[in-house]
C-alpha atoms as a PDB file:
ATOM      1  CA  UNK A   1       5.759 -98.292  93.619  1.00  0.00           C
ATOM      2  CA  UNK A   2       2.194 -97.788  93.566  1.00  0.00           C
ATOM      3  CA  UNK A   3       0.555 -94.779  91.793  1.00  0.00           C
ATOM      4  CA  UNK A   4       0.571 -92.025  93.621  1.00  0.00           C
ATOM      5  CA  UNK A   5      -2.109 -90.391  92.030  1.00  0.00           C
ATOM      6  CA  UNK A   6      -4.863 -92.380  92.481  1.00  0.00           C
ATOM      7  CA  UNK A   7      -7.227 -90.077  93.698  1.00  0.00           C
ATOM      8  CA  UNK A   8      -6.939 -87.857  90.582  1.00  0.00           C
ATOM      9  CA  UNK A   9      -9.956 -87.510  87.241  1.00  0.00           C
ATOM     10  CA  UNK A  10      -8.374 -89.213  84.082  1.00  0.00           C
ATOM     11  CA  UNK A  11      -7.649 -85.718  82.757  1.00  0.00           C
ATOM     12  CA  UNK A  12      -5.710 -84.222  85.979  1.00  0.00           C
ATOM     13  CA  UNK A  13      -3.909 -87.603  86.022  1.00  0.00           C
ATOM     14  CA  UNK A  14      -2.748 -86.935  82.012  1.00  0.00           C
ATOM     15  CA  UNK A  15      -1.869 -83.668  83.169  1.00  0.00           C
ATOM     16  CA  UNK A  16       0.690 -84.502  85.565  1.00  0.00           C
ATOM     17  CA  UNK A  17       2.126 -86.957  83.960  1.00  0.00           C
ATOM     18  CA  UNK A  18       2.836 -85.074  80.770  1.00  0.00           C
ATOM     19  CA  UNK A  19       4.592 -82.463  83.298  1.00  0.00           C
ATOM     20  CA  UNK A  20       6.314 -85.448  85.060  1.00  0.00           C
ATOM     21  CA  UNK A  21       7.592 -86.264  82.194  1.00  0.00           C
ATOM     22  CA  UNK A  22       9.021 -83.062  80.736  1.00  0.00           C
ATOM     23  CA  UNK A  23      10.291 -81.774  83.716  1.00  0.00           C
ATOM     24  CA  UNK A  24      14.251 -81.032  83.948  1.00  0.00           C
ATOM     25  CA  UNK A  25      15.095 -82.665  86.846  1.00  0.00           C
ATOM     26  CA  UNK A  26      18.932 -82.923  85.938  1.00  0.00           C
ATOM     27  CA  UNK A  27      18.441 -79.371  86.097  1.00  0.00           C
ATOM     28  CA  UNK A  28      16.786 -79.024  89.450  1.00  0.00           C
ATOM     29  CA  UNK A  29      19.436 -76.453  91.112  1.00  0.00           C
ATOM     30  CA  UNK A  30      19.053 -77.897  95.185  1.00  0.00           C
ATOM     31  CA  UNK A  31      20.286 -80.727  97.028  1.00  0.00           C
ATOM     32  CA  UNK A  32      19.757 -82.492  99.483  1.00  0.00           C
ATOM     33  CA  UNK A  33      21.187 -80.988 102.813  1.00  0.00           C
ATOM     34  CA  UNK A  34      23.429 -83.806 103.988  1.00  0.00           C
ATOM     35  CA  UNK A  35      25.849 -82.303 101.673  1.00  0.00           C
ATOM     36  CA  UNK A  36      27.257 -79.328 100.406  1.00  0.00           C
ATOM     37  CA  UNK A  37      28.299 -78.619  96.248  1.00  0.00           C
ATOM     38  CA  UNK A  38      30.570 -76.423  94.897  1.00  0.00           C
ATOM     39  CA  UNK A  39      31.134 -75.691  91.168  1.00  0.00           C
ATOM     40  CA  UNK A  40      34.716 -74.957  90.051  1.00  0.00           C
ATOM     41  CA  UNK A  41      35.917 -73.164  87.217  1.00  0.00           C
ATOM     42  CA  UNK A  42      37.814 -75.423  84.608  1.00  0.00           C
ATOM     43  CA  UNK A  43      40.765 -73.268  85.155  1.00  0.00           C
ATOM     44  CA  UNK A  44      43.762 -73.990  87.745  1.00  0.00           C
ATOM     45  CA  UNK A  45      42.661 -71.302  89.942  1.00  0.00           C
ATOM     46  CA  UNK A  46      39.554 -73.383  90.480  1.00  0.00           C
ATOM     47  CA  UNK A  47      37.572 -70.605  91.785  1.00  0.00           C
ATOM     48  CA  UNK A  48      34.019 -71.310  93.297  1.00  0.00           C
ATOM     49  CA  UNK A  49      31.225 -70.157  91.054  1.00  0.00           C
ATOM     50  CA  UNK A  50      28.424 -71.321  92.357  1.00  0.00           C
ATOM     51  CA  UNK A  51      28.048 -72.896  95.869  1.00  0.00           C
ATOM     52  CA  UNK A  52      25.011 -74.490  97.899  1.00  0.00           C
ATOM     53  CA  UNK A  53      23.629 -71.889 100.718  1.00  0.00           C
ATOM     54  CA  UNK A  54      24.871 -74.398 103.559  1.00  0.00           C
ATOM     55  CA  UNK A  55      28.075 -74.372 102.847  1.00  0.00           C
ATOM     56  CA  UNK A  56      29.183 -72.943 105.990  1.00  0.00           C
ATOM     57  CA  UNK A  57      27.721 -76.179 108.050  1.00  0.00           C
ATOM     58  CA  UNK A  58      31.176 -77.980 106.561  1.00  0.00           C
ATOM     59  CA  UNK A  59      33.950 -75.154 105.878  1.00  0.00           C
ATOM     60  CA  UNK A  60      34.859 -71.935 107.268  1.00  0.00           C
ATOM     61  CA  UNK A  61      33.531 -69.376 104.675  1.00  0.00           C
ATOM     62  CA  UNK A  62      35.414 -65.599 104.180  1.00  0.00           C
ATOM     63  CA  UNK A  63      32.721 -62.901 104.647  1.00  0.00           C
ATOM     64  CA  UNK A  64      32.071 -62.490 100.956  1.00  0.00           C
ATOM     65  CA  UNK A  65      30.872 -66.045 100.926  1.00  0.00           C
ATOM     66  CA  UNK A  66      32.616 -69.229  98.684  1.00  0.00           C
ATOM     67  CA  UNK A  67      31.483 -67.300  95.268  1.00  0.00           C
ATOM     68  CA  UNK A  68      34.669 -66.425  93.493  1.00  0.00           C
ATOM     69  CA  UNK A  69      37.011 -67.622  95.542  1.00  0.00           C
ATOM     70  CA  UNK A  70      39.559 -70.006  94.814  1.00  0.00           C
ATOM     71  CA  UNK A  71      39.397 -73.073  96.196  1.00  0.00           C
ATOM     72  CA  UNK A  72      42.240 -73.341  97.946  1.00  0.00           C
ATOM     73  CA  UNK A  73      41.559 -70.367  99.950  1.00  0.00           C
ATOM     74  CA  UNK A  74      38.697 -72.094 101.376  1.00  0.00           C
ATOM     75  CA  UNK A  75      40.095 -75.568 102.288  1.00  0.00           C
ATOM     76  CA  UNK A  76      43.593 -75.249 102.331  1.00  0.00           C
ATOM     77  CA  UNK A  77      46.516 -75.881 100.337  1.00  0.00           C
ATOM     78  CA  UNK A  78      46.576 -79.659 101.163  1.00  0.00           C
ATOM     79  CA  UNK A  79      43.196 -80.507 100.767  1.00  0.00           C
ATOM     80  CA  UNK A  80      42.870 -78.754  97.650  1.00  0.00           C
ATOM     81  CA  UNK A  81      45.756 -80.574  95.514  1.00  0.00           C
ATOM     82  CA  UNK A  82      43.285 -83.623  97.025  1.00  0.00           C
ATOM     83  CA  UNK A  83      40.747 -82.390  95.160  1.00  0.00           C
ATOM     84  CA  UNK A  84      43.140 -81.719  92.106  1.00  0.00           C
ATOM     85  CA  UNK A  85      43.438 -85.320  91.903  1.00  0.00           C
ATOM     86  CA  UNK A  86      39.952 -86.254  91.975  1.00  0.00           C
ATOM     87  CA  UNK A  87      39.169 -83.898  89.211  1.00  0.00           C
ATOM     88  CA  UNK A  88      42.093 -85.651  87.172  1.00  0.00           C
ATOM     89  CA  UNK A  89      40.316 -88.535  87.860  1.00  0.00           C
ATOM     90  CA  UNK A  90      36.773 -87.304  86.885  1.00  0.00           C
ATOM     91  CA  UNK A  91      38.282 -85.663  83.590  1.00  0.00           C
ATOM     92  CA  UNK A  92      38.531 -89.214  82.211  1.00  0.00           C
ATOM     93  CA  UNK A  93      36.029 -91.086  84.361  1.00  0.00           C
ATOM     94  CA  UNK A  94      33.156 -88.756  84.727  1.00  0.00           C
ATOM     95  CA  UNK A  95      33.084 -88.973  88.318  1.00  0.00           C
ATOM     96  CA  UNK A  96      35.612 -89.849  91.121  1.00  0.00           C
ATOM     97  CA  UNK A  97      35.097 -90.059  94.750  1.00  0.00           C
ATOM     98  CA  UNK A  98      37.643 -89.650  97.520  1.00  0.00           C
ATOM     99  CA  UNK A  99      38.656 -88.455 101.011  1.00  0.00           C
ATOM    100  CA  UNK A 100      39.949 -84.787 102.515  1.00  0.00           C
ATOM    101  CA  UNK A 101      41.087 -83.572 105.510  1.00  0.00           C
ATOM    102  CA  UNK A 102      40.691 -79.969 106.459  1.00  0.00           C
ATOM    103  CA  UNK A 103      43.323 -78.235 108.103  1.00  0.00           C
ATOM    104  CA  UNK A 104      43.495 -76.392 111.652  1.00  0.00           C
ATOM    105  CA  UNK A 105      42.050 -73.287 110.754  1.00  0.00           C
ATOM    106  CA  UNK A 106      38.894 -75.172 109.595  1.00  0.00           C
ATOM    107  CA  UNK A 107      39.080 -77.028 112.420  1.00  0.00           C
ATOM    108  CA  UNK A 108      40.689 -80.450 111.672  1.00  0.00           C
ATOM    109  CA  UNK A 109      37.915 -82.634 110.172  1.00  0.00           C
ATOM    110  CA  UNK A 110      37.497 -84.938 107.402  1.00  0.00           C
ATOM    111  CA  UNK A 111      35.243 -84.704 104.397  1.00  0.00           C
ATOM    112  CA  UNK A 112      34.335 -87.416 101.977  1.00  0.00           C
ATOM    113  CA  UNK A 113      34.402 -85.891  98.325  1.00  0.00           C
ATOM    114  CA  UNK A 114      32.856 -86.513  94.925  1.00  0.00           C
ATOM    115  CA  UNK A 115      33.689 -84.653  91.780  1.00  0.00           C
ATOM    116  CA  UNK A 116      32.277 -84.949  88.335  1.00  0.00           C
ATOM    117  CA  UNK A 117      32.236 -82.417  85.369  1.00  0.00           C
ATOM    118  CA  UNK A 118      29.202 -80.747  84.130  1.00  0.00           C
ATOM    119  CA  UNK A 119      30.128 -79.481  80.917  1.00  0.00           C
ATOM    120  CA  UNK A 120      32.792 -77.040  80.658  1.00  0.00           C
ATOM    121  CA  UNK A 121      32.961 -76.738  84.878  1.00  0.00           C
ATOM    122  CA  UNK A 122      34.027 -79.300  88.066  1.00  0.00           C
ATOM    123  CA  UNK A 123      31.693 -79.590  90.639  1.00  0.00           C
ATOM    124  CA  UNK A 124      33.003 -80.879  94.034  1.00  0.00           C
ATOM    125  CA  UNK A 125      30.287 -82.088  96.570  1.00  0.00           C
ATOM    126  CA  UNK A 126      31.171 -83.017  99.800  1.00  0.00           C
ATOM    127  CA  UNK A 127      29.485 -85.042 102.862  1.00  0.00           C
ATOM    128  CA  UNK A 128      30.861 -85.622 106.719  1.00  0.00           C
ATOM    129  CA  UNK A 129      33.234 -88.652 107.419  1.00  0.00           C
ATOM    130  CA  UNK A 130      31.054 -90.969 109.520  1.00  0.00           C
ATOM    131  CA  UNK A 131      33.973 -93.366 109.789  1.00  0.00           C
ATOM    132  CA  UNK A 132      32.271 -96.466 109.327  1.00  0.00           C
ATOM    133  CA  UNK A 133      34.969 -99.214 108.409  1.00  0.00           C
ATOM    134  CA  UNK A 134      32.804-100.707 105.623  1.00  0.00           C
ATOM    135  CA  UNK A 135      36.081-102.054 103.746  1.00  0.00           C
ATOM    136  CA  UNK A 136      36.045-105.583 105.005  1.00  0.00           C
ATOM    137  CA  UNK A 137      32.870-105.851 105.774  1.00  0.00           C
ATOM    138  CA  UNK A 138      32.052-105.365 101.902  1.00  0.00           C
ATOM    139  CA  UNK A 139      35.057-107.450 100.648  1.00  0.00           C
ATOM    140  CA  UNK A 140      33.675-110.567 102.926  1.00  0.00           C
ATOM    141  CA  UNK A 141      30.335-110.016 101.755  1.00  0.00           C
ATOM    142  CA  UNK A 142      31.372-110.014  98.140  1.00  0.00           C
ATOM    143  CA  UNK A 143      33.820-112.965  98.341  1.00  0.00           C
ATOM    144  CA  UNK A 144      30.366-115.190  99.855  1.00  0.00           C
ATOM    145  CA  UNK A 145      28.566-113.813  96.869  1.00  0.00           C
ATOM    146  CA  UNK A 146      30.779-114.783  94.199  1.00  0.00           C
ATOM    147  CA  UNK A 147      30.887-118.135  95.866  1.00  0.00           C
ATOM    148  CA  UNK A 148      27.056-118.966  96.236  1.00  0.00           C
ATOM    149  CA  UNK A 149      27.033-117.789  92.540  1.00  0.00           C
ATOM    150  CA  UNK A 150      29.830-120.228  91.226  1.00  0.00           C
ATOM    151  CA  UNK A 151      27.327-123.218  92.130  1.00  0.00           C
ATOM    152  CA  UNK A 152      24.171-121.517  90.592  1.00  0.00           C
ATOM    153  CA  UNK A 153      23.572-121.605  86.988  1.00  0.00           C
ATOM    154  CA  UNK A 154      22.979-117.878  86.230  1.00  0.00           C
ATOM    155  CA  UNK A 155      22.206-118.224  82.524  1.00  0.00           C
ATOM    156  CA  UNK A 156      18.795-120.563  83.452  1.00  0.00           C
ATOM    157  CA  UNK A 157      18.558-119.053  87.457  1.00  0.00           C
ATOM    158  CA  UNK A 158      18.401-115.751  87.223  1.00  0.00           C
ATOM    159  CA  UNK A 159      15.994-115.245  90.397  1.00  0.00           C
ATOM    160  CA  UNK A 160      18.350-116.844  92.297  1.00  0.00           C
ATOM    161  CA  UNK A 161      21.194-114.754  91.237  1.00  0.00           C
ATOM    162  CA  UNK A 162      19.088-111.439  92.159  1.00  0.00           C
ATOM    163  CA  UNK A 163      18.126-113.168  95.571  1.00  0.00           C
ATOM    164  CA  UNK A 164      22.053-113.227  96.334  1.00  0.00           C
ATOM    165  CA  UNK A 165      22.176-109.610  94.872  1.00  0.00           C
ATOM    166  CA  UNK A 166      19.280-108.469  97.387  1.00  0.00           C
ATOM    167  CA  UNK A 167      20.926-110.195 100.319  1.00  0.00           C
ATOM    168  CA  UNK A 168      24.195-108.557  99.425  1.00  0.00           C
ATOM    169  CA  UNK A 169      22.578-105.108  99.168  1.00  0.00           C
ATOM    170  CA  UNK A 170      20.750-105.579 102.229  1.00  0.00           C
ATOM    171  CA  UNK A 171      23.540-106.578 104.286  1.00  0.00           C
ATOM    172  CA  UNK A 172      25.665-103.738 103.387  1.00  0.00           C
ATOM    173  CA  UNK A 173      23.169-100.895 103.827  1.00  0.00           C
ATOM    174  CA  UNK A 174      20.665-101.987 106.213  1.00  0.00           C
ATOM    175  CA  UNK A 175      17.686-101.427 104.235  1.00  0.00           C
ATOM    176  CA  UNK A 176      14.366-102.097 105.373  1.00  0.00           C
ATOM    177  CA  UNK A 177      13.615-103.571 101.811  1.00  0.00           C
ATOM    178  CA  UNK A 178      15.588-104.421  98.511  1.00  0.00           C
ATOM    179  CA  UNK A 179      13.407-105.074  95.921  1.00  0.00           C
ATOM    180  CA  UNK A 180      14.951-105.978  92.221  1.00  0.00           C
ATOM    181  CA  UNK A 181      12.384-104.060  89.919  1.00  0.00           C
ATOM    182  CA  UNK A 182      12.464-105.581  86.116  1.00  0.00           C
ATOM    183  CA  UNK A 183      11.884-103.498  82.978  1.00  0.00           C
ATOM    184  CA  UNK A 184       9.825-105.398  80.068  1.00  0.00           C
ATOM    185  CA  UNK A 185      10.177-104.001  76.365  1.00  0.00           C
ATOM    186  CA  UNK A 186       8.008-100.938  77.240  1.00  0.00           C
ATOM    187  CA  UNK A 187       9.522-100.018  80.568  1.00  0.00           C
ATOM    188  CA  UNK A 188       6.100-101.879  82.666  1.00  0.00           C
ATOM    189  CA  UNK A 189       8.121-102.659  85.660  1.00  0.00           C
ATOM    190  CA  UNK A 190       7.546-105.957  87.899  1.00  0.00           C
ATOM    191  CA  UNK A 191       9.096-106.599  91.423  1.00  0.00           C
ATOM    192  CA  UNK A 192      10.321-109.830  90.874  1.00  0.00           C
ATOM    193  CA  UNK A 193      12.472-110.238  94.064  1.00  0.00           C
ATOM    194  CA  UNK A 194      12.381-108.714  97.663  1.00  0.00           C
ATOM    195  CA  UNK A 195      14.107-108.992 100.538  1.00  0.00           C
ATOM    196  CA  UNK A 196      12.947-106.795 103.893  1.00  0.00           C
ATOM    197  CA  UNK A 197      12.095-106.762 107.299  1.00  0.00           C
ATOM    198  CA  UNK A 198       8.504-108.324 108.200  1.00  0.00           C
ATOM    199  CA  UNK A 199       7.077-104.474 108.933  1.00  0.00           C
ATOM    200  CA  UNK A 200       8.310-103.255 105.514  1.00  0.00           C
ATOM    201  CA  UNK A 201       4.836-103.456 102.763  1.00  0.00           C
ATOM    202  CA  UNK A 202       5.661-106.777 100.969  1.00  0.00           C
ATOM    203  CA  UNK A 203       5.884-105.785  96.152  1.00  0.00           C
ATOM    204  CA  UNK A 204       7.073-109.144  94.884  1.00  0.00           C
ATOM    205  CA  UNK A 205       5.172-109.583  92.195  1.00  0.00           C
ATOM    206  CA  UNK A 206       3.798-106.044  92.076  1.00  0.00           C
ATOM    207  CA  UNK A 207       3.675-104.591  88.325  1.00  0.00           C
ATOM    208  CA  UNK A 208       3.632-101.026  87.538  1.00  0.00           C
ATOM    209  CA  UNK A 209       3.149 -98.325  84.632  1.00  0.00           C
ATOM    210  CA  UNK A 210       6.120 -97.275  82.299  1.00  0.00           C
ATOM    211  CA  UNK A 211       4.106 -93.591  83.437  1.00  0.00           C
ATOM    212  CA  UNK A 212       5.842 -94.250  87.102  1.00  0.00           C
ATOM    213  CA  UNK A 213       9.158 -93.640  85.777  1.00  0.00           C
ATOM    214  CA  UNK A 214       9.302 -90.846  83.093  1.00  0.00           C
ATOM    215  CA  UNK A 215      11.918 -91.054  79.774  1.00  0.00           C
ATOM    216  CA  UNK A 216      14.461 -88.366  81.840  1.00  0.00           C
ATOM    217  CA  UNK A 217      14.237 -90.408  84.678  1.00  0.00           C
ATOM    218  CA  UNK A 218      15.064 -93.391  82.751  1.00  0.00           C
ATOM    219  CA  UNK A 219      17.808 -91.640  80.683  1.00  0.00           C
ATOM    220  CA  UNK A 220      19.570 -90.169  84.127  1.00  0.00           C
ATOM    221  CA  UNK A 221      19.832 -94.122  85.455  1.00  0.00           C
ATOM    222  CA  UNK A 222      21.619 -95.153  82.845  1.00  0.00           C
ATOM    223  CA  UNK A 223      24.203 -91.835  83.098  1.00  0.00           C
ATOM    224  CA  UNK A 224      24.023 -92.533  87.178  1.00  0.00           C
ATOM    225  CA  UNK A 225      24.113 -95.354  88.699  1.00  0.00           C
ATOM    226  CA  UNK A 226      22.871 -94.947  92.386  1.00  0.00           C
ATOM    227  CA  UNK A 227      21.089 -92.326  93.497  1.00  0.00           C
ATOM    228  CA  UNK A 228      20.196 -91.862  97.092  1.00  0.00           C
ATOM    229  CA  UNK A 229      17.351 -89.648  98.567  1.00  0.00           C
ATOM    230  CA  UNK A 230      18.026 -89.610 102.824  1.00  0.00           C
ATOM    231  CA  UNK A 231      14.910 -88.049 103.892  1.00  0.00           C
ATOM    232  CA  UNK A 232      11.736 -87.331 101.617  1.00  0.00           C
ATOM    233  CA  UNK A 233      11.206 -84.648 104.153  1.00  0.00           C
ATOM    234  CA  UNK A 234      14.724 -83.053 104.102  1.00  0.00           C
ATOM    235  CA  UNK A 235      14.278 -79.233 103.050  1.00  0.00           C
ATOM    236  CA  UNK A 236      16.455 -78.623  99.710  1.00  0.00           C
ATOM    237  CA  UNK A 237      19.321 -76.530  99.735  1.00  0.00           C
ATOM    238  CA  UNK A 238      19.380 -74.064  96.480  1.00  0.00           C
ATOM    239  CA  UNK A 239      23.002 -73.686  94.704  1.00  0.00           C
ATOM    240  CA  UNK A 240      23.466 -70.111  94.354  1.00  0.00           C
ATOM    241  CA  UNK A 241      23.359 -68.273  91.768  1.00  0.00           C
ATOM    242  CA  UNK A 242      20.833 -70.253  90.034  1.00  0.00           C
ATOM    243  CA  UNK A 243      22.126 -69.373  86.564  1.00  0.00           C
ATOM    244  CA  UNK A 244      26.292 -70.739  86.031  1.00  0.00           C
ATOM    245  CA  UNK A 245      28.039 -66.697  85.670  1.00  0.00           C
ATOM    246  CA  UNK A 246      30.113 -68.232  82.697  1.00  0.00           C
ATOM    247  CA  UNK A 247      27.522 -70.374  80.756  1.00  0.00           C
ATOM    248  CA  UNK A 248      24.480 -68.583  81.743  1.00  0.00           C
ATOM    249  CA  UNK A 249      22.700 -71.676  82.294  1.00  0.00           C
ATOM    250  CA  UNK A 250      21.897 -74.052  85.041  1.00  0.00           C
ATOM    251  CA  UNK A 251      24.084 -76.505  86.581  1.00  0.00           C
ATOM    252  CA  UNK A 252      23.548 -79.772  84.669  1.00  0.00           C
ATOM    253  CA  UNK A 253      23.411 -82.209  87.637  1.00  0.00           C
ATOM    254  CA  UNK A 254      22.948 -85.280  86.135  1.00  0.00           C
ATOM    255  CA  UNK A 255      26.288 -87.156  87.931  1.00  0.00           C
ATOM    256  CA  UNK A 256      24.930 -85.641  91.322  1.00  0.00           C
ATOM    257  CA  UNK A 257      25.152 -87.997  94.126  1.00  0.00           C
ATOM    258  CA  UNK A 258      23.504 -84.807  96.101  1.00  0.00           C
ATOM    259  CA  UNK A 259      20.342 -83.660  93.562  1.00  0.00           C
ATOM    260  CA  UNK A 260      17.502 -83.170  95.210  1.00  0.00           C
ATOM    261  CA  UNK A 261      14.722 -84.883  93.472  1.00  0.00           C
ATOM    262  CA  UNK A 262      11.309 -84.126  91.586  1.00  0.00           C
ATOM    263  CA  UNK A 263       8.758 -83.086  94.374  1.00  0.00           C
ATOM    264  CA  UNK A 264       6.385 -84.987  92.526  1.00  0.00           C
ATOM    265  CA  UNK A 265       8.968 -88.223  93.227  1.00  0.00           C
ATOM    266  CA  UNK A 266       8.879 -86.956  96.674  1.00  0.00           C
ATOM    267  CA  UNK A 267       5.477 -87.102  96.989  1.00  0.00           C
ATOM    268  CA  UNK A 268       4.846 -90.660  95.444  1.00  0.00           C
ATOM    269  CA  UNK A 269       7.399 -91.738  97.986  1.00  0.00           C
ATOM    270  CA  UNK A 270       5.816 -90.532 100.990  1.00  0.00           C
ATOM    271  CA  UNK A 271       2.559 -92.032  99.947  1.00  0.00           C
ATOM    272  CA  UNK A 272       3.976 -95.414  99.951  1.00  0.00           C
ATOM    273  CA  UNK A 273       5.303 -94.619 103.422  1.00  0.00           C
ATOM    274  CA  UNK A 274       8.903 -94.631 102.371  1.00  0.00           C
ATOM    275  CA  UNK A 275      11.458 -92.013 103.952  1.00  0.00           C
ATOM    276  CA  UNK A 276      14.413 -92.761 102.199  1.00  0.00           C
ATOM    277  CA  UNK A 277      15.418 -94.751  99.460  1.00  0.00           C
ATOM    278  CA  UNK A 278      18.613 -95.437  97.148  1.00  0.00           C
ATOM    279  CA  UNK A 279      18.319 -96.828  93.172  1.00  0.00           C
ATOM    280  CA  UNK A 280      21.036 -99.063  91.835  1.00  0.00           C
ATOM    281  CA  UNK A 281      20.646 -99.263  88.094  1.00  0.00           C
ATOM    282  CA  UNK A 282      20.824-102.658  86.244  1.00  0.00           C
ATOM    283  CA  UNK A 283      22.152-102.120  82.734  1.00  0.00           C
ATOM    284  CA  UNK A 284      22.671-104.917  79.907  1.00  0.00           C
ATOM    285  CA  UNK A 285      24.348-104.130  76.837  1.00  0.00           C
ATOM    286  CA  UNK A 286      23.870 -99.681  78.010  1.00  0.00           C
ATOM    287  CA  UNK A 287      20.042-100.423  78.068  1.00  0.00           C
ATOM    288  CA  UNK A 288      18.296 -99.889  81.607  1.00  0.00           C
ATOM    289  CA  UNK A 289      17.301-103.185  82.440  1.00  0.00           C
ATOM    290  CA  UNK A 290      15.846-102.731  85.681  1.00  0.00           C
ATOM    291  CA  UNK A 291      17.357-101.240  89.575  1.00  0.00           C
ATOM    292  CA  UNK A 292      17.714-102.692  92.782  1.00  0.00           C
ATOM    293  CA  UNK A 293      15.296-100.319  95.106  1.00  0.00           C
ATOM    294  CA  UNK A 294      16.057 -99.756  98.762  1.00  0.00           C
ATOM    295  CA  UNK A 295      13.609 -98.420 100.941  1.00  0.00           C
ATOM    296  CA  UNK A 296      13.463 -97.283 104.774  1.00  0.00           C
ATOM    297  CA  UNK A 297      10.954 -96.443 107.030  1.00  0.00           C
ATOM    298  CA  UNK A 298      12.825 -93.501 108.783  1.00  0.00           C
ATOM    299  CA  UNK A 299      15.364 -90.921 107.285  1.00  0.00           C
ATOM    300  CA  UNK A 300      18.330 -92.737 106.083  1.00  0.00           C
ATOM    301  CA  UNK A 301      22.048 -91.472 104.496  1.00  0.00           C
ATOM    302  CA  UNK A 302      24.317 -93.870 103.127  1.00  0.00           C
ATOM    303  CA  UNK A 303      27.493 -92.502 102.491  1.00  0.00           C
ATOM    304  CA  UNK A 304      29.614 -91.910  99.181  1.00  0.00           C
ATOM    305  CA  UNK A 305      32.064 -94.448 100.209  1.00  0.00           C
ATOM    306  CA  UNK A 306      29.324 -97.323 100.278  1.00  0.00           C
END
């Protein structure tokens, strides 16, 4: 992660990184468009609120729009007691993530869901099915991982247990790199493993500024743990109305697996030459320890099952 600002006087470069730092990017009110959000009202209607403006690329939307209507009028009976259940789930858990179908009139197709609660509300964000049988492909991959790490000492080898961790990763998205990026006591990072393709830019051993990665940055890894950007380049997709109708404020996205992300981020990214990335956080004891970082050379989604 080099600095993106290099090219900036001492006093611009202050500049932006005191706004880095105080932006509200939990707050940002877009996602990414390989998705679509919803926020539901904590009532059993469940009536949409607020929506993302491409919600018509995945349902079949009245002429009034999704605003104020319940759910179930927009996906169906079925689909919505599916939904029910995930936000059952995400009452105690935070978040939960799961699988719909759509019925005829919507033109039979199958959504994968997430739903996690942003204060007093639900919000329900949903991506296409791609289908890809990752099941067994991940359960093989983990069973050869726990066994290479049964004959490694972990408490005295811990760069070989992140090397396993990287290959892992790797394997199961297809990442051009996975780099494991460790925290010292004032958040300096260090890449202190890689593993990539030979055209990917080679970081082991790179070190950079606590500045890189700003306090609310830090805070919203430890709150949630992956966060995938597909395309640097993607245009972001407002939720509409900007400002939640019951709290007046808005949407808190911090359990997003949709926000779209600081265009400042956006902008460091594309100077390394990255076009998509995904963040895996690292946590010991609830402290942010470090994150696995994934980076691609072309746009890249990986899906909310993975």
């Amino acid at each position: 992660m080099l600095n993106a600002m290099s090219n900036f006087s001492e006093q611009e470069l202050e500049q932006a990184l005191r706004e880095c730092a105080a932006e509200p990017i939990h707050q940002i009110g877009t996602i990414q468009p390989h998705g679509g959000l919803l926020v539901l009202s904590a009532d059993r209607t469940r009536t949409v609120l607020q929506s993302s403006a491409n919600l018509a690329e995945f349902f079949k939307l009245p002429p009034v729009g999704a605003n104020g209507v319940p759910l179930a009028a927009l996906i169906g009976a079925d689909a919505a007691i599916h939904v029910e259940q995930l936000i059952e789930l995400a009452s105690n858990e935070s978040t939960a993530v799961g699988k719909f179908s759509l019925g005829a009139a919507q033109a039979t197709a199958d959504l994968l869901a997430h739903v996690y609660r942003s204060g007093g509300v639900f919000v329900l964000e949903v991506e296409r099915d791609r289908n890809v049988p990752q099941e067994t492909r991940i359960a093989e991959q983990l069973f050869k991982m726990q066994q290479d790490l049964l004959v490694a000492d972990i408490d005295t080898e811990i760069v070989g247990y992140f090397e396993q961790i990287a290959k892992l990763v790797r394997t199961l998205t297809d990442y051009d790199s996975v780099m494991v990026y460790r925290f010292d006591g004032n958040f300096d990072g260090e890449i202190v493993i890689q593993e990539c393709t030979d055209s990917a830019s080679p970081y082991l051993g790179f070190h950079f500024p606590a500045s890189d990665i700003p306090p609310q940055a830090r805070r919203l890894y430890t709150v949630n743990l992956v966060r995938v950007i597909a395309d640097v380049d993607a245009i972001p997709v407002p939720v509409l109305p900007p400002l939640n109708p019951t709290t007046g404020v808005p949407l808190d996205m911090s359990f997003s697996a949709l926000r779209s992300l600081s265009p400042i981020h956006l902008e460091y990214l594309r100077n390394m030459g990255v076009q998509a990335s995904m963040a895996i956080s690292l946590l010991q004891n609830g402290r942010l320890w470090g994150l696995i970082v994934c980076h691609h050379q072309s746009a890249k989604t990986v899906s909310l099952a993975t």
